[in-house]
Protein backbone atom coordinates (compact mmCIF):
# COMPACT_ATOMS: atom_id res chain seq x y z
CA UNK A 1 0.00 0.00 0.00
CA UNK A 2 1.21 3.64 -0.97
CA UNK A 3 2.24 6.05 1.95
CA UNK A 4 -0.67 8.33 0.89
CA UNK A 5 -3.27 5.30 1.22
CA UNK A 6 -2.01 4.40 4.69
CA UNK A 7 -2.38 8.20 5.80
CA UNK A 8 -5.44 8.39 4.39
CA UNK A 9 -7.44 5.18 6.25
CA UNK A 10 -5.51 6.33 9.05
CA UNK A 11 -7.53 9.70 8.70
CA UNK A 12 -10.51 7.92 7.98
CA UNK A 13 -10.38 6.46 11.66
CA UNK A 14 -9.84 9.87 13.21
CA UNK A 15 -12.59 11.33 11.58
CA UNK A 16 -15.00 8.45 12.61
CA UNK A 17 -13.62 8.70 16.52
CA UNK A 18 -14.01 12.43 16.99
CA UNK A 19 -17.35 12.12 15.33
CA UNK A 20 -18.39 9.41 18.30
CA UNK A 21 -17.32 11.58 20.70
CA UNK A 22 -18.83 14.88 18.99
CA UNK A 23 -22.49 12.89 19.03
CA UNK A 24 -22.61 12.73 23.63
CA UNK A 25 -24.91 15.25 24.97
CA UNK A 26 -22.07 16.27 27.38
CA UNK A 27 -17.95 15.76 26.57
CA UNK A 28 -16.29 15.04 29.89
CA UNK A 29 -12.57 15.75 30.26
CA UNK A 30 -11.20 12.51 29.21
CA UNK A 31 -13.23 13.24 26.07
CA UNK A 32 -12.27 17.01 25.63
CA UNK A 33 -8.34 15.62 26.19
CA UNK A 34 -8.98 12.93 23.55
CA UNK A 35 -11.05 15.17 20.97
CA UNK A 36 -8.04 17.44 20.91
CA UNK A 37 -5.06 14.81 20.67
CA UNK A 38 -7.16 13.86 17.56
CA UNK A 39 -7.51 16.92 15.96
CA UNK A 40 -3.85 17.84 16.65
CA UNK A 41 -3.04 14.08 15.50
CA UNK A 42 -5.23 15.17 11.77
CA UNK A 43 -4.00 17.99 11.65
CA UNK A 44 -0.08 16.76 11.56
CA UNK A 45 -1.30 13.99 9.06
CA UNK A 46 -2.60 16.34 6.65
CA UNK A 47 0.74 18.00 6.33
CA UNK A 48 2.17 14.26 5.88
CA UNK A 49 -0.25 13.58 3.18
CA UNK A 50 0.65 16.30 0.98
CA UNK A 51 4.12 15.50 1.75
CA UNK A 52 3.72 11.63 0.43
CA UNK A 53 1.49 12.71 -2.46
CA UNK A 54 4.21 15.36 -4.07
CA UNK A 55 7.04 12.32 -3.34
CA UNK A 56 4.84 9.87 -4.60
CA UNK A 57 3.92 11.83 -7.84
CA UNK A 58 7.73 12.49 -8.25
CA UNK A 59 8.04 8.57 -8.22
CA UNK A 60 5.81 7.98 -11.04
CA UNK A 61 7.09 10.29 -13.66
CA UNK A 62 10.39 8.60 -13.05
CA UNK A 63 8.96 5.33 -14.35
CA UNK A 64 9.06 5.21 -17.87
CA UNK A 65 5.54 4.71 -19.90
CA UNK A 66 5.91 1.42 -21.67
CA UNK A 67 6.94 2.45 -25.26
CA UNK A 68 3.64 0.26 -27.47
CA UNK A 69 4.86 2.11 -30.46
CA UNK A 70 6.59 -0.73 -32.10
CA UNK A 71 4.01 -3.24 -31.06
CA UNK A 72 0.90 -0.63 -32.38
CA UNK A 73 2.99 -0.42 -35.50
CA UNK A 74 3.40 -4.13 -36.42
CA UNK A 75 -0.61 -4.11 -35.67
CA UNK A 76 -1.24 -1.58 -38.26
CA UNK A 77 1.10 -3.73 -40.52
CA UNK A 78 -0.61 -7.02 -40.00
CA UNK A 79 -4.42 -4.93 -40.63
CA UNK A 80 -2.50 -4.08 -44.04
CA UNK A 81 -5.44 -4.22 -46.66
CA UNK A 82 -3.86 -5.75 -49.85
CA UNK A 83 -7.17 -5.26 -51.53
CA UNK A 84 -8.08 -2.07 -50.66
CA UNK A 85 -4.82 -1.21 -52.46
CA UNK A 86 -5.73 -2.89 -55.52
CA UNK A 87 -8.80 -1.12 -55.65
CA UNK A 88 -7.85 2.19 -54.98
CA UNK A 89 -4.93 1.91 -57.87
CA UNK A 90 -6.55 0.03 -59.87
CA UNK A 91 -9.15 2.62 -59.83
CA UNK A 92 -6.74 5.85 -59.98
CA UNK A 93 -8.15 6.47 -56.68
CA UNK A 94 -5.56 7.63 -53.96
CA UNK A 95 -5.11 5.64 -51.18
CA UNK A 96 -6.84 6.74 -47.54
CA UNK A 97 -6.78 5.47 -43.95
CA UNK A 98 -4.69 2.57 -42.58
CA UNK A 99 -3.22 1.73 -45.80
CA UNK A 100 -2.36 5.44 -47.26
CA UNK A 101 -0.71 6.05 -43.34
CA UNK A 102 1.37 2.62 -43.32
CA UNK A 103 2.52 2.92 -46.85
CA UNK A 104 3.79 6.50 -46.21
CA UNK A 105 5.64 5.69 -42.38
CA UNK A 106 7.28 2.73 -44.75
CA UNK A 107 8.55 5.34 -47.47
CA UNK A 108 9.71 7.48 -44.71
CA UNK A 109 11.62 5.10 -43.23
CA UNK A 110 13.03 3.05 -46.51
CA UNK A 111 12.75 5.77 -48.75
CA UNK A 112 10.02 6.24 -51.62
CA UNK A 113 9.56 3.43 -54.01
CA UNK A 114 11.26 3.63 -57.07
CA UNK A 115 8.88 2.13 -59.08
CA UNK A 116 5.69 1.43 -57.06
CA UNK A 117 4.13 1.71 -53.34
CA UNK A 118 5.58 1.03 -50.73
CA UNK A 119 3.97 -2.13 -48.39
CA UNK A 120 4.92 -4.28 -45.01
CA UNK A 121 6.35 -7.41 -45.50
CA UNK A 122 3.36 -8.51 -42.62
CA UNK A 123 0.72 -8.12 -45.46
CA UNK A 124 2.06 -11.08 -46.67
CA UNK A 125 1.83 -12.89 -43.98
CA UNK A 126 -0.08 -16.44 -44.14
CA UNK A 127 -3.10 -15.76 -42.09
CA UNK A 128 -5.90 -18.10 -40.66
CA UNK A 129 -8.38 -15.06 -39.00
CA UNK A 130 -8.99 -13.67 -42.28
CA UNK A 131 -12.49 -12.51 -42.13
CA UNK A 132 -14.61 -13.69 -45.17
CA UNK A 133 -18.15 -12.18 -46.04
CA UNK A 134 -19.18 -15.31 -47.39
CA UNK A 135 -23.19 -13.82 -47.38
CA UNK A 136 -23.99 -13.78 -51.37
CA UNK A 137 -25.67 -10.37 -52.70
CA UNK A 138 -23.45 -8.35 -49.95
CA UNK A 139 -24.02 -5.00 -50.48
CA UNK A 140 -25.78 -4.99 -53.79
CA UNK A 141 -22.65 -7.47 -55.58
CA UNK A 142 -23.75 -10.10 -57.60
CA UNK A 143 -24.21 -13.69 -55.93
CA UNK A 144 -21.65 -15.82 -58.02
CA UNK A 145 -19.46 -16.46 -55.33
CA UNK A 146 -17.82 -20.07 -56.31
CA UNK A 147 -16.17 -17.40 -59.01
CA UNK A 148 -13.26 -17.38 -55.59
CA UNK A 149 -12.54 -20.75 -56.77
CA UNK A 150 -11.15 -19.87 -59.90
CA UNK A 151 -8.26 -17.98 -58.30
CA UNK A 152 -7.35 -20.67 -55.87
CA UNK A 153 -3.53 -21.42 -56.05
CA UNK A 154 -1.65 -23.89 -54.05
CA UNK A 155 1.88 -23.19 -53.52
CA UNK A 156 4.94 -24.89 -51.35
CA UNK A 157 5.98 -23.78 -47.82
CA UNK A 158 9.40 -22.30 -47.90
CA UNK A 159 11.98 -24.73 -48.81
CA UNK A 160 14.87 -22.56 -47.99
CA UNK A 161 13.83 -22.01 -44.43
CA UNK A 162 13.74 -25.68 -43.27
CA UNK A 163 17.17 -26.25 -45.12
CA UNK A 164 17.83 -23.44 -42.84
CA UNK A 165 18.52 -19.81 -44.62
CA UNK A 166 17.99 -16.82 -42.11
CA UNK A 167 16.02 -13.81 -43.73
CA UNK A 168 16.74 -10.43 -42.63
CA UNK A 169 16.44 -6.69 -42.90
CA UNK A 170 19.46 -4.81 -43.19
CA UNK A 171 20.32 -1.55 -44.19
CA UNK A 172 22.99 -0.18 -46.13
CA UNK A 173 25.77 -2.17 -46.65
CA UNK A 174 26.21 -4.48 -44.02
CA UNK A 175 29.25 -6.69 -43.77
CA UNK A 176 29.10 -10.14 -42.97
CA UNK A 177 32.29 -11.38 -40.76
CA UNK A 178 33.58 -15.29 -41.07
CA UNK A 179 36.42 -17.15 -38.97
CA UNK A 180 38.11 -19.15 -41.25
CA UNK A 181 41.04 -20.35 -38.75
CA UNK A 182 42.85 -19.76 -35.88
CA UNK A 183 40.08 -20.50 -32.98
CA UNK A 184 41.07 -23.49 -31.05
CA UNK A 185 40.88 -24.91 -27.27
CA UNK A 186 43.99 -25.81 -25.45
CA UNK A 187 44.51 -27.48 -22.33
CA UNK A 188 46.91 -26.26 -19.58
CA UNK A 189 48.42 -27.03 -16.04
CA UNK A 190 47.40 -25.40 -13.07
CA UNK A 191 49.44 -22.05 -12.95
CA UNK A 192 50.41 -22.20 -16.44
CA UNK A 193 48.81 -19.82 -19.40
CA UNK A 194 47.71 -20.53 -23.31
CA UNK A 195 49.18 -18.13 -25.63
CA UNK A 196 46.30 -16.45 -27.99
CA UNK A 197 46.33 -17.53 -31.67
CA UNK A 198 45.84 -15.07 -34.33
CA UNK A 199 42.49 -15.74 -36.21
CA UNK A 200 41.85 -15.53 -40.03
CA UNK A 201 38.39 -13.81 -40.86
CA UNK A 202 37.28 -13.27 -44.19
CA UNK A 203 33.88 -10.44 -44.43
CA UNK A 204 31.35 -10.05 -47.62
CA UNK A 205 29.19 -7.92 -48.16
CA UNK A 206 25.42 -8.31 -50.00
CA UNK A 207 24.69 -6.14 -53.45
CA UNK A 208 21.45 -5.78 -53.91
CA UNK A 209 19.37 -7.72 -56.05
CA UNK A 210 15.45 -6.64 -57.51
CA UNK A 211 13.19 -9.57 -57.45
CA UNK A 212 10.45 -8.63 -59.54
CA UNK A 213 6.80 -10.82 -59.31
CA UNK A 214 4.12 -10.35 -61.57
CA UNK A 215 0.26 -11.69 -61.03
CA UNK A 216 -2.96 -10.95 -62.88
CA UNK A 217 -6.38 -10.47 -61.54
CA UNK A 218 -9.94 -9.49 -63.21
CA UNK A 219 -11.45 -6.81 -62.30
CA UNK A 220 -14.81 -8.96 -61.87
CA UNK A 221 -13.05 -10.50 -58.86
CA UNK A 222 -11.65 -7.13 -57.21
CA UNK A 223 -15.30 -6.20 -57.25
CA UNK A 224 -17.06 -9.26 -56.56
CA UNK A 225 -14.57 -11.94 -54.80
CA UNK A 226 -15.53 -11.45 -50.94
CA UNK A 227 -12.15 -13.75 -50.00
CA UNK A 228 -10.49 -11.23 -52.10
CA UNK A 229 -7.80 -10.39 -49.10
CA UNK A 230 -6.84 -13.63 -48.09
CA UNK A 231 -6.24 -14.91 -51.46
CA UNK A 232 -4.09 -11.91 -52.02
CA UNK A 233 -2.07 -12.37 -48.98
CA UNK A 234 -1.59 -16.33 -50.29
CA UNK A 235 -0.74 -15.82 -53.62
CA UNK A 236 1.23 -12.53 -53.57
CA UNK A 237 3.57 -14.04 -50.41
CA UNK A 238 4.02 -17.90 -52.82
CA UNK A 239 4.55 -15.71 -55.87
CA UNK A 240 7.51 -14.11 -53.90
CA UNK A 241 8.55 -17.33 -51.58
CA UNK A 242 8.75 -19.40 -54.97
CA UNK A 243 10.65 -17.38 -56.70
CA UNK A 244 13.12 -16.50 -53.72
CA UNK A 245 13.55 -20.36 -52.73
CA UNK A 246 14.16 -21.13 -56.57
CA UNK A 247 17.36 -18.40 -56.19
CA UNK A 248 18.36 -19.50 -53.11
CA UNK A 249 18.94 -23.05 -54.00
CA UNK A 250 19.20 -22.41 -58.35
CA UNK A 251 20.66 -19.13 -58.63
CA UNK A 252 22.88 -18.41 -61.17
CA UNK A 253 24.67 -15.08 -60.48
CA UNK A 254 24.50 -14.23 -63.97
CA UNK A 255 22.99 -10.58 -64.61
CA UNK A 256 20.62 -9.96 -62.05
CA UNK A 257 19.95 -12.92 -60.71
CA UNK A 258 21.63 -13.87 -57.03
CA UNK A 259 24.23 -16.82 -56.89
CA UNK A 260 22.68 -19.96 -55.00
CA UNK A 261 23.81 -23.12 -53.72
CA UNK A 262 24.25 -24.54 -57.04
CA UNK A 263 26.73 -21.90 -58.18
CA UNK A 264 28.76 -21.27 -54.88
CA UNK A 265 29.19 -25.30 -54.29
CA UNK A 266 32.00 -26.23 -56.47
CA UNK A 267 35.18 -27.83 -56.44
CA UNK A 268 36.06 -30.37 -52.98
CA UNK A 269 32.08 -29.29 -52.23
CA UNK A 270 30.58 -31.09 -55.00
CA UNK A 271 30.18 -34.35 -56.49
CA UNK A 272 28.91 -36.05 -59.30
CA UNK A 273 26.63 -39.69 -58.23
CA UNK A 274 25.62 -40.25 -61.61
CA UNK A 275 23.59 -43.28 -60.56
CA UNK A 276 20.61 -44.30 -58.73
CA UNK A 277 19.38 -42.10 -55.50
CA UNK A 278 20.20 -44.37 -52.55
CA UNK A 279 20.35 -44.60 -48.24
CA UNK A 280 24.04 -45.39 -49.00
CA UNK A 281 25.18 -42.89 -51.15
CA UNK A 282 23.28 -40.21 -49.18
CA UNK A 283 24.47 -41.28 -45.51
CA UNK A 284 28.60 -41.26 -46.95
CA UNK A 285 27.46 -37.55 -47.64
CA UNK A 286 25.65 -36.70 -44.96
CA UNK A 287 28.46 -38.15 -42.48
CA UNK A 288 30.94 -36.28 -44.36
CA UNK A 289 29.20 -32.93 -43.37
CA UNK A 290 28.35 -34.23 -39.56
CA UNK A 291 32.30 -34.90 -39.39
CA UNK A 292 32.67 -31.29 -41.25
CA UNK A 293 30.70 -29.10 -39.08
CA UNK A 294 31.34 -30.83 -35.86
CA UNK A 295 27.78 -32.07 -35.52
CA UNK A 296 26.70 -33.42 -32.50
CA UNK A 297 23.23 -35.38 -33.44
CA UNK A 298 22.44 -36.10 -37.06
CA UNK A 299 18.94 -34.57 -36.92
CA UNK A 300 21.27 -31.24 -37.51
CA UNK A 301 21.90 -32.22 -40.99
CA UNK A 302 19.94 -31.55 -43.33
CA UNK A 303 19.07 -32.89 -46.72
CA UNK A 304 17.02 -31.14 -49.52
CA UNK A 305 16.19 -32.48 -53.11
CA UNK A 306 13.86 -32.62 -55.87
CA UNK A 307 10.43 -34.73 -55.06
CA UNK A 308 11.08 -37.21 -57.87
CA UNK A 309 14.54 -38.47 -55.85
CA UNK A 310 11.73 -38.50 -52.87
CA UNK A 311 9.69 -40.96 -54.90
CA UNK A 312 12.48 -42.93 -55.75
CA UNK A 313 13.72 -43.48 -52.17
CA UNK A 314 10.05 -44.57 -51.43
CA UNK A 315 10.10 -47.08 -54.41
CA UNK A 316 13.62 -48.54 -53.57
CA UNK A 317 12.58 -51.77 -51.48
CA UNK A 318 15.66 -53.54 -49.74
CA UNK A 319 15.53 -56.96 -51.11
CA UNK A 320 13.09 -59.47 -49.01
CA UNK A 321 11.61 -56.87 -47.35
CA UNK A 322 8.65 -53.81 -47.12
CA UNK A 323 11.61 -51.54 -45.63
CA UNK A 324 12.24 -48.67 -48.76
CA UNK A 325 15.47 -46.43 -48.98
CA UNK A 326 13.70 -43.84 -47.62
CA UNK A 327 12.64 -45.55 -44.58
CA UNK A 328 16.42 -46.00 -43.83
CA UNK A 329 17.15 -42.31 -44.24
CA UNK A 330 14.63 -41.59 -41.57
CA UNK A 331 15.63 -43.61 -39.52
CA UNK A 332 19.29 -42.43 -39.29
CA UNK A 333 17.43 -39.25 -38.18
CA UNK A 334 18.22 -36.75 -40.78
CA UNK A 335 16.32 -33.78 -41.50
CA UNK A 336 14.61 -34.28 -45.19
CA UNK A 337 12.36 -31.87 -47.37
CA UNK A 338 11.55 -32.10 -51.02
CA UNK A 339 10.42 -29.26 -53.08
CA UNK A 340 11.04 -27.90 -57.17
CA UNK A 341 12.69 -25.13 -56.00
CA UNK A 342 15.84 -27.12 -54.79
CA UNK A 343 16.10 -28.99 -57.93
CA UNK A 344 14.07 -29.61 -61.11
CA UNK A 345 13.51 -32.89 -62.44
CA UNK A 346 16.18 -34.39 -64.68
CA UNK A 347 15.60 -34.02 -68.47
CA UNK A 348 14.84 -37.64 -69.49
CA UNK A 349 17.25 -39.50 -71.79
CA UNK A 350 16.20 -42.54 -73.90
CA UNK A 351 15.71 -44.89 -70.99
CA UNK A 352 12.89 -42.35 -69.65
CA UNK A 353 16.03 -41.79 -66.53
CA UNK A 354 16.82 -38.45 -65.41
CA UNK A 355 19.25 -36.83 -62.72
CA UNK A 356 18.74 -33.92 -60.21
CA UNK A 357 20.79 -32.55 -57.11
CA UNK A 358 20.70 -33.41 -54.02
CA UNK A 359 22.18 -30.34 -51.29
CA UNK A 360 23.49 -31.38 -47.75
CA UNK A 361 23.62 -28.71 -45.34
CA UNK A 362 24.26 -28.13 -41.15
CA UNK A 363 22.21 -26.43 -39.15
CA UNK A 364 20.97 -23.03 -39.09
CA UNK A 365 22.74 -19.37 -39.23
CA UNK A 366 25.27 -20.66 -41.83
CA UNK A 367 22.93 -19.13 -45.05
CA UNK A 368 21.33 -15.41 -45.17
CA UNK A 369 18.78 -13.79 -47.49
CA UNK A 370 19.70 -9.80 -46.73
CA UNK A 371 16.37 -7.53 -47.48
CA UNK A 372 16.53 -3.98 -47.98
CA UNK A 373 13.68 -2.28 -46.91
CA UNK A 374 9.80 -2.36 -47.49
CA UNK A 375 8.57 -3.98 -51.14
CA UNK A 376 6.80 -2.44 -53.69
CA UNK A 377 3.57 -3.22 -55.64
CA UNK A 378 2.67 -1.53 -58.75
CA UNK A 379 -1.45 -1.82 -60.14
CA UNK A 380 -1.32 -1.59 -63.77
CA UNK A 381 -5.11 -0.94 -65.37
CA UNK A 382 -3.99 -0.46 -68.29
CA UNK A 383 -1.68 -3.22 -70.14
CA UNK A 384 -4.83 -5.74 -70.02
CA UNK A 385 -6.98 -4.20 -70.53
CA UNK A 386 -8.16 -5.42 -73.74
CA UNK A 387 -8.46 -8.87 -71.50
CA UNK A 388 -9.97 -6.97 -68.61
CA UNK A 389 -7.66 -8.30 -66.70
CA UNK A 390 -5.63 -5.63 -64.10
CA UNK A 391 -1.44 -6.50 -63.80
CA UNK A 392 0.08 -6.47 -60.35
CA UNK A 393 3.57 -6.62 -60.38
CA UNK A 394 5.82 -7.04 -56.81
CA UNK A 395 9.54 -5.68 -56.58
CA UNK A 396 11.74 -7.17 -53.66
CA UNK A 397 15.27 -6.16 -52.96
CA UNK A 398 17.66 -8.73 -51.29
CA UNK A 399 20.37 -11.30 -51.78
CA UNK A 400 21.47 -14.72 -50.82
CA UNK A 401 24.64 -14.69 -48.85
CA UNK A 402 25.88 -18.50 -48.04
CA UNK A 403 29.00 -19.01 -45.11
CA UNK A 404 31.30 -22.20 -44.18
CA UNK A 405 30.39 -23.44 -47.72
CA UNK A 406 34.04 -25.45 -47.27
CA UNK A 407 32.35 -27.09 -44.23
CA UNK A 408 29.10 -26.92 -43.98
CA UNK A 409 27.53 -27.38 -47.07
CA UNK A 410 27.68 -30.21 -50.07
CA UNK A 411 25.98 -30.96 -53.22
CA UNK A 412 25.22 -34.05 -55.04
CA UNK A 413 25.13 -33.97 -59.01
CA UNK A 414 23.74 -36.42 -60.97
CA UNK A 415 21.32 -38.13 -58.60
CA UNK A 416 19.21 -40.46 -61.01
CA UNK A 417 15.62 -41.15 -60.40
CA UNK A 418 15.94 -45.05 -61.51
CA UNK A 419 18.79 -47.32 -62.62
């Protein structure tokens, strides 16, 4: 309880006792002598009271407000109405409330877009309390609603986050630090001292590369589609993740395109199989990079290849018995995913065979996607139009920077989908 509170009830009590003795017909002495020890007694306390309130007062405005700012900010972000957008450009209309305040804090904190508006990265979020007006004839639209369906897409999670590729915003032109020797642990006797080793680092740095998205709606489902938002949200954030994790693991680093694991895995880091997928082949690799990184468990490593190497695994019985390759490779306890976007199926030769790659990688915080800033989305009316059709096109900027690739990381050519 505060000082003030405590003075206070003990006022309270005063107040109450010199009223009892106030109500007699006739105040003896003893209640004269009390009725003025109490009055002297409120009297000192009132002076006290003032005294705790001013401290108390003091006390407070030395406790810092809790700053919400940030938290009220990634609110407004997630509210982000990718629809309302649409509308408003798409309709040469300028933007107003939530969105048309968002989009300009964004631009004046990465700069105005270059080429369109300015939009949080949270609008792209995945979202399961997207409200739906599902009600047909809302507001005076026209009650076609299965017309949603025709814009359903189904795209794959992430594949370069579970092979474990950190994205982050950066600013500038960050630099990127590596040890590449000299850190070691030595053992001495009591009294004695370790001499320090120099270390070797080695530092990159990101350039910035424009990932550019492009999507095409009608304008009969801006104005009619009542699911309108969360499709948006889904097929704007797989148009970006597909094309990102394609770079990641596919990139070329030829004109404007980022260099990926296929292009910065060469030399001792690569290898060509040239022959069936198998448990074997893929635990001799996946040992090599547990003895590599230092690994402790091999749940750390992880192992990432096209689905039709998946399929193959699953098809490849061990003689005698219902246990497949792929069975095996769980159970050694390795860390699997299968997507396009690591590796395409093989061409097929004459045999109807074909080979993709196979990527082995440890852990986490070894792989970075760098993001500058806010994206951008551009409405275009007007290109097709003729179709009635209304171009959005998405700019990201960001790059894939890959560490310990000597270490850490391995690919597997050639990896054939039957013998």
């Amino acid at each position: 309880m505060l000082k003030s509170q405590e003075i206070t009830l003990a006022q309270s009590k005063r107040r109450e006792k010199m009223a009892n003795i106030q109500k007699a017909d006739e105040i003896n002495d003893e209640g004269r002598t009390e009725l003025r020890s109490l009055a002297d007694a409120y009297e000192g306390a009132e002076v006290e009271l003032r005294a705790a309130l001013l401290v108390e007062q003091s006390e407070r405005e030395t406790i810092p407000a809790n700053d919400k700012s940030a938290t009220d900010w990634e609110r407004e972000c997630r509210s982000f109405d990718m629809s309302a957008v649409v509308v408003a450009m798409e309709g040469n209309k300028p933007l107003t409330g939530r969105e048309a305040e968002v989009s300009a804090e964004l631009e004046q904190r990465h700069g105005a877009g270059q080429k369109g508006l300015r939009f949080p990265w949270e609008a792209l979020e995945q979202r399961a309390d997207a409200v739906t007006d599902a009600s047909a004839g809302t507001s005076g639209e026209l009650a076609s609603r299965p017309t949603m369906n025709a814009l359903e897409r189904f795209f794959e999670t992430s594949a370069a986050g579970r092979f474990g590729v950190n994205v982050m915003q950066v600013t500038g032109s960050p630099s990127f630090p590596e040890i590449t020797s000299g850190t070691g642990l030595s053992w001495v006797n009591e009294g004695d001292g370790a001499d320090a080793g120099s270390i070797t680092t080695t530092a990159r740095s990101p350039a910035m590369h424009t990932a550019t998205g492009r999507y095409l709606l009608t304008r009969q489902a801006i104005r009619q589609n009542s699911a309108l938002q969360s499709i948006l949200r889904r097929d704007l954030a797989e148009v970006l993740r597909e094309g990102i994790d394609r770079a990641i693991f596919q990139g070329s680093g030829v004109g404007a395109e980022p260099a990926g694991f296929d292009t910065v895995l060469s030399g001792g880091r690569t290898d060509a199989l040239d022959d069936v997928a198998s448990f074997s082949e893929f635990l001799l690799q996946a040992t090599m990079i547990q003895e590599t990184a230092k690994l402790s468990d091999p749940s750390q490593v992880r192992i990432a290849g096209a689905p039709i190497v998946h399929q193959t695994l699953a098809d490849t019985l061990i003689p005698g018995t219902a246990v497949s390759e792929l069975d095996r490779l769980k159970a050694a306890g390795f860390s699997t995913l299968w997507s396009s976007q690591v590796s395409p199926r093989g061409d097929r030769d004459a045999t109807d065979k074909g080979g993709s790659t196979v990527y082995f990688g440890a852990g986490s915080n070894n792989a970075y996607v760098p993001t500058w800033g806010s994206p951008e989305l551009i409405v275009d009316p007007y290109s097709e139009s003729k179709t009635g059709k209304v171009a959005l096109t998405m700019f990201a900027f960001l790059d894939v920077l890959i560490q310990r690739t000597a270490t850490h990381y391995f690919k597997l050519t050639g990896v054939q989908d039957r013998a």
